[in-house]
Protein backbone atom coordinates (compact mmCIF):
# COMPACT_ATOMS: atom_id res chain seq x y z
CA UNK A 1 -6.76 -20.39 13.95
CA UNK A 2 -6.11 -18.70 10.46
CA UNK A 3 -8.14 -16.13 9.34
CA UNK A 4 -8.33 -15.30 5.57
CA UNK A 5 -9.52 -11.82 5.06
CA UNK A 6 -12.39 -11.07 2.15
CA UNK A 7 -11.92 -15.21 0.96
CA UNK A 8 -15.57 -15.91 0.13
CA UNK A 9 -17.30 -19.31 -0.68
CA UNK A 10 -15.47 -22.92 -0.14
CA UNK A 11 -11.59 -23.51 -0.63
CA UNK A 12 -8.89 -25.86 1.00
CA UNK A 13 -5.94 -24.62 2.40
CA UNK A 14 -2.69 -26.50 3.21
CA UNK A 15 -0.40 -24.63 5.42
CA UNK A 16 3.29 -25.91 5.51
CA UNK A 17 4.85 -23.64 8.12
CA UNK A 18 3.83 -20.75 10.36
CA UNK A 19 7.30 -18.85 11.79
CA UNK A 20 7.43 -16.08 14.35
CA UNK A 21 10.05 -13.66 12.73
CA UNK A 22 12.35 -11.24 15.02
CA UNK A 23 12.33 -7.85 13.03
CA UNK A 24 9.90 -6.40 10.84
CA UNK A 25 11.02 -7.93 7.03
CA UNK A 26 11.14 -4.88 4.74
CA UNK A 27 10.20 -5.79 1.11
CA UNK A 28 11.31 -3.30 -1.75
CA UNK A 29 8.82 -1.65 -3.88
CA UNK A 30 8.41 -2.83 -7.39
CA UNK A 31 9.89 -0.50 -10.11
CA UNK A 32 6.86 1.13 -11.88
CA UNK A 33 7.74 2.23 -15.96
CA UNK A 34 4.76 5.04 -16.09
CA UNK A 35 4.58 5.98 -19.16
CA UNK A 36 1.47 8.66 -19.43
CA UNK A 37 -0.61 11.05 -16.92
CA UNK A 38 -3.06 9.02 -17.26
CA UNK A 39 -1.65 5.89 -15.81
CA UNK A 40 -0.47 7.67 -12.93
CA UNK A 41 -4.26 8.75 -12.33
CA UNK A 42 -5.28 4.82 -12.88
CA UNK A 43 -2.89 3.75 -10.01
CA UNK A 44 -3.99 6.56 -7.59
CA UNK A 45 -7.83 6.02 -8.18
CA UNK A 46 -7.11 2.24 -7.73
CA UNK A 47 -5.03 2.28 -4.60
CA UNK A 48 -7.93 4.76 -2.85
CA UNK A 49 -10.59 2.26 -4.11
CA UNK A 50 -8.70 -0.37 -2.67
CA UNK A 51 -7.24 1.36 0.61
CA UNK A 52 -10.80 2.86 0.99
CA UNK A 53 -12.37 -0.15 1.34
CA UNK A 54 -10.16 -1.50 4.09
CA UNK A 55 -10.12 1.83 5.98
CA UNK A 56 -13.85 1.56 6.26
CA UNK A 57 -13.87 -2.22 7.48
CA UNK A 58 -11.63 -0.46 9.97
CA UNK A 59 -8.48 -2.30 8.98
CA UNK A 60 -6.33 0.76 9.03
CA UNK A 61 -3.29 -0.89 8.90
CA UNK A 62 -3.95 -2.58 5.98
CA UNK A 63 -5.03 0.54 4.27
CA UNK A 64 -1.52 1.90 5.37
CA UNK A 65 0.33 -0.49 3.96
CA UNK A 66 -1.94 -0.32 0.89
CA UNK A 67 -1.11 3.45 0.23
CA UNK A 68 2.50 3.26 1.40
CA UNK A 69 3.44 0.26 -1.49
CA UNK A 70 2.27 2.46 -4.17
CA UNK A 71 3.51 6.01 -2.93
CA UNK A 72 6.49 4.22 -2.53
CA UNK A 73 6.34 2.13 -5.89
CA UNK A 74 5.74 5.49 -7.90
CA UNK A 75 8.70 7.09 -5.79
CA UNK A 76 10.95 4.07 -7.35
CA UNK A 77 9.95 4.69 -11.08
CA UNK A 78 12.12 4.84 -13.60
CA UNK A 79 10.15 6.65 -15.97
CA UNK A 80 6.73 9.18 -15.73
CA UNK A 81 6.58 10.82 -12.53
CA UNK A 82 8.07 13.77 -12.61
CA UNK A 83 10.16 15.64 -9.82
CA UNK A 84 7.44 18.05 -8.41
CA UNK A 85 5.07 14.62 -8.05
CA UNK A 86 7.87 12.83 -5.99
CA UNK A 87 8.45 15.84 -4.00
CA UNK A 88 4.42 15.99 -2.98
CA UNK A 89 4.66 12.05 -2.57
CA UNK A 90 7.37 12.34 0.05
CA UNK A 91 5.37 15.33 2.15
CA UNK A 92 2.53 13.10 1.98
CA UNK A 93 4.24 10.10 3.47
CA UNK A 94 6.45 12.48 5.73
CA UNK A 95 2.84 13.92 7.44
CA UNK A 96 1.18 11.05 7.38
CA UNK A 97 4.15 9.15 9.33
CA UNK A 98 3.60 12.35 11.95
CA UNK A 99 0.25 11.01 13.03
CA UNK A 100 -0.15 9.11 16.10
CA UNK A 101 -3.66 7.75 15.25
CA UNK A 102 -3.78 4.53 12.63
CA UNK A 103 -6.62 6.01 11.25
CA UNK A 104 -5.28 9.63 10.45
CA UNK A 105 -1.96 7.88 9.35
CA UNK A 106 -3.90 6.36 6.85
């Protein structure tokens, strides 16, 4: 069985392959350009929307990996977040990877 999270109404599906991988594949963030205050204040209200949602269906996992693409994302940019802000990202991440509960990691 596949199960497609949130899909809603009818749709076909054609699945080609389905492989068991033998480590975890680690995808790099995307390089964000930020270029005001204000879009750094977009992203973070988005991802909690988003990540807030899926923490409350219980799917903390999902919520982790939610939060931890965009910390990590605004870590990576070139441009608009400034030293201090990458400094409070990376104690964020650093306690939240302390946590032995999904749920309090996320």
């Amino acid at each position: 069985d596949v199960y497609v999270l949130f899909q809603e109404g009818n749709f076909d599906v054609k699945i080609k392959a389905i492989r068991a991988v033998g480590e975890q594949q680690v995808v790099p963030s995307p390089v964000l350009t930020i270029s005001s205050n204000d879009e750094i204040r977009e992203l973070i209200v988005s991802t909690i929307s988003r990540g807030g949602s899926l923490y409350d269906y219980g799917y903390y996992e999902l919520c982790i990996s939610v939060y931890a693409s965009t910390l990590n994302s605004m870590l990576a940019a070139d441009s608009g977040v400034t030293g201090v802000l990458k400094g409070m990202i990376c104690q964020g991440l650093s306690r939240a990877s302390a946590q032995n509960n999904k749920g309090d990691k996320a």
